[in-house]
Protein backbone atom coordinates (compact mmCIF):
# COMPACT_ATOMS: atom_id res chain seq x y z
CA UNK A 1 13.44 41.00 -44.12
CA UNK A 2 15.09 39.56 -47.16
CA UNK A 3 15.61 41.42 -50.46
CA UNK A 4 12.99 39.92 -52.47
CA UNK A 5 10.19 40.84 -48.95
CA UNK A 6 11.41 44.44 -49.90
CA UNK A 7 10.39 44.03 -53.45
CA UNK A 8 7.40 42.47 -53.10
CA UNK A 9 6.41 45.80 -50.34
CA UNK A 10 7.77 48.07 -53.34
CA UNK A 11 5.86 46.05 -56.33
CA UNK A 12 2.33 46.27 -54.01
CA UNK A 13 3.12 50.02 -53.51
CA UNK A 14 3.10 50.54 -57.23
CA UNK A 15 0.36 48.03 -57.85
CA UNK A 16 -2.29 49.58 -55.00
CA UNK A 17 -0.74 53.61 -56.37
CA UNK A 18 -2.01 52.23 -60.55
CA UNK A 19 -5.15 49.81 -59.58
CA UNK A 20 -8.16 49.64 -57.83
CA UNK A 21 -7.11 46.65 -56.25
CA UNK A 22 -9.92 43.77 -54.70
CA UNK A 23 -7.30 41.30 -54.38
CA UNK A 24 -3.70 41.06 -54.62
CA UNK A 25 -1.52 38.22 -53.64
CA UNK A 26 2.07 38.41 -54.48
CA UNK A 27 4.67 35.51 -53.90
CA UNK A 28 8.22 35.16 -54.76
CA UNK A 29 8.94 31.68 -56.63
CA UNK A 30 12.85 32.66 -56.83
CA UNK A 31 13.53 29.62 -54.93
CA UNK A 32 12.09 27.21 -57.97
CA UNK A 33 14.45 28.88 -59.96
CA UNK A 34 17.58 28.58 -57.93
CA UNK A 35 20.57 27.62 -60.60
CA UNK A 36 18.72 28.99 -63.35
CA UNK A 37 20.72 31.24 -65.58
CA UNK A 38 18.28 34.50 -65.20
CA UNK A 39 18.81 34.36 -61.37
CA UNK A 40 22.10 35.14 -61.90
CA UNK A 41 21.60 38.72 -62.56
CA UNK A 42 19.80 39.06 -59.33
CA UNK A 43 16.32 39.78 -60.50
CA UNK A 44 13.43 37.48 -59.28
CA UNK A 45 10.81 35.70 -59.98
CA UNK A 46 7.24 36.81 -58.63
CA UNK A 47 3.61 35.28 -59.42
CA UNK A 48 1.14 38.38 -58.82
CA UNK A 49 -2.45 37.39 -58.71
CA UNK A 50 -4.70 41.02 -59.00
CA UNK A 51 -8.61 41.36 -59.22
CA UNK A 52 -9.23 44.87 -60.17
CA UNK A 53 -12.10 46.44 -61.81
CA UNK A 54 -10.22 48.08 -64.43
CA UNK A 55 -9.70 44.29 -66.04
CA UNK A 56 -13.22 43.90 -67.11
CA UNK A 57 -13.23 44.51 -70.86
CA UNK A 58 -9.76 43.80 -71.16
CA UNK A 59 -8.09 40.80 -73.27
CA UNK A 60 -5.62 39.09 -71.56
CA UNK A 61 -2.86 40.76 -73.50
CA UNK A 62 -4.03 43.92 -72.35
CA UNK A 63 -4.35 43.04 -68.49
CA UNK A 64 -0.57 42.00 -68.67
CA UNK A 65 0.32 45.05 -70.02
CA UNK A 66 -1.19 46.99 -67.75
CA UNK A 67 0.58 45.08 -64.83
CA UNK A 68 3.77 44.92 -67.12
CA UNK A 69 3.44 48.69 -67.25
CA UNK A 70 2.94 49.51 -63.21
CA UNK A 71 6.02 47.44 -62.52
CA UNK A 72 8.22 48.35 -66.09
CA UNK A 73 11.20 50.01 -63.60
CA UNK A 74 11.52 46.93 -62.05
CA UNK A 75 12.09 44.93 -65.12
CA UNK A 76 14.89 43.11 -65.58
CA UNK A 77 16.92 44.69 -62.82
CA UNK A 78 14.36 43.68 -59.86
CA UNK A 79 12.14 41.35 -61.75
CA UNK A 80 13.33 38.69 -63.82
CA UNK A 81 10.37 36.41 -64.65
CA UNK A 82 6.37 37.33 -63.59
CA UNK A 83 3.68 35.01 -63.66
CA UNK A 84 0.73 37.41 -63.69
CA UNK A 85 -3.30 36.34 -62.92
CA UNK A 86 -5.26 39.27 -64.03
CA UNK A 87 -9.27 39.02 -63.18
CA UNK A 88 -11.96 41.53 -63.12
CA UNK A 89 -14.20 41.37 -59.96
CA UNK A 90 -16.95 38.66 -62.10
CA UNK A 91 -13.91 36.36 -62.14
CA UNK A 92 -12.71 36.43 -58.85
């Protein structure tokens, strides 16, 4: 298991422990951004799709912040860059 497999099991841990969770899909795109200068500092880059009931009502601002705040002590030091899909279960 590589470093960024451990993440991701330590990011769904944290996601499952703050949401309700329908659906959650999380992959690591690190290898797009091979060279780039954020990947330097070790952090990586995730896209997290999430369907969760507590979404519904929420403005997409408010949905990343949410996900933002389950994963903040990962930020920057584990995460670098997150591409986050936020839906409510009507969207999924």
């Amino acid at each position: 298991m590589n470093i960024n497999q451990k993440r991701i099991q330590l990011f769904e841990q944290d996601l499952r422990s703050t949401f309700d969770l329908m659906k959650l899909v999380i992959e690591d795109e690190s290898y797009l951004h091979a060279g780039h200068t954020g990947a330097a500092s070790g952090g990586g880059h995730f896209k997290v799709t999430l369907c969760a009931a507590e979404f519904k009502g929420l403005s997409l601002v408010s949905r990343h912040r949410a996900v933002y705040a389950a994963l903040q002590k990962y930020i920057p030091s584990e995460i670098h860059a997150l591409t986050i899909n936020a839906l409510d279960p009507s969207e999924a």
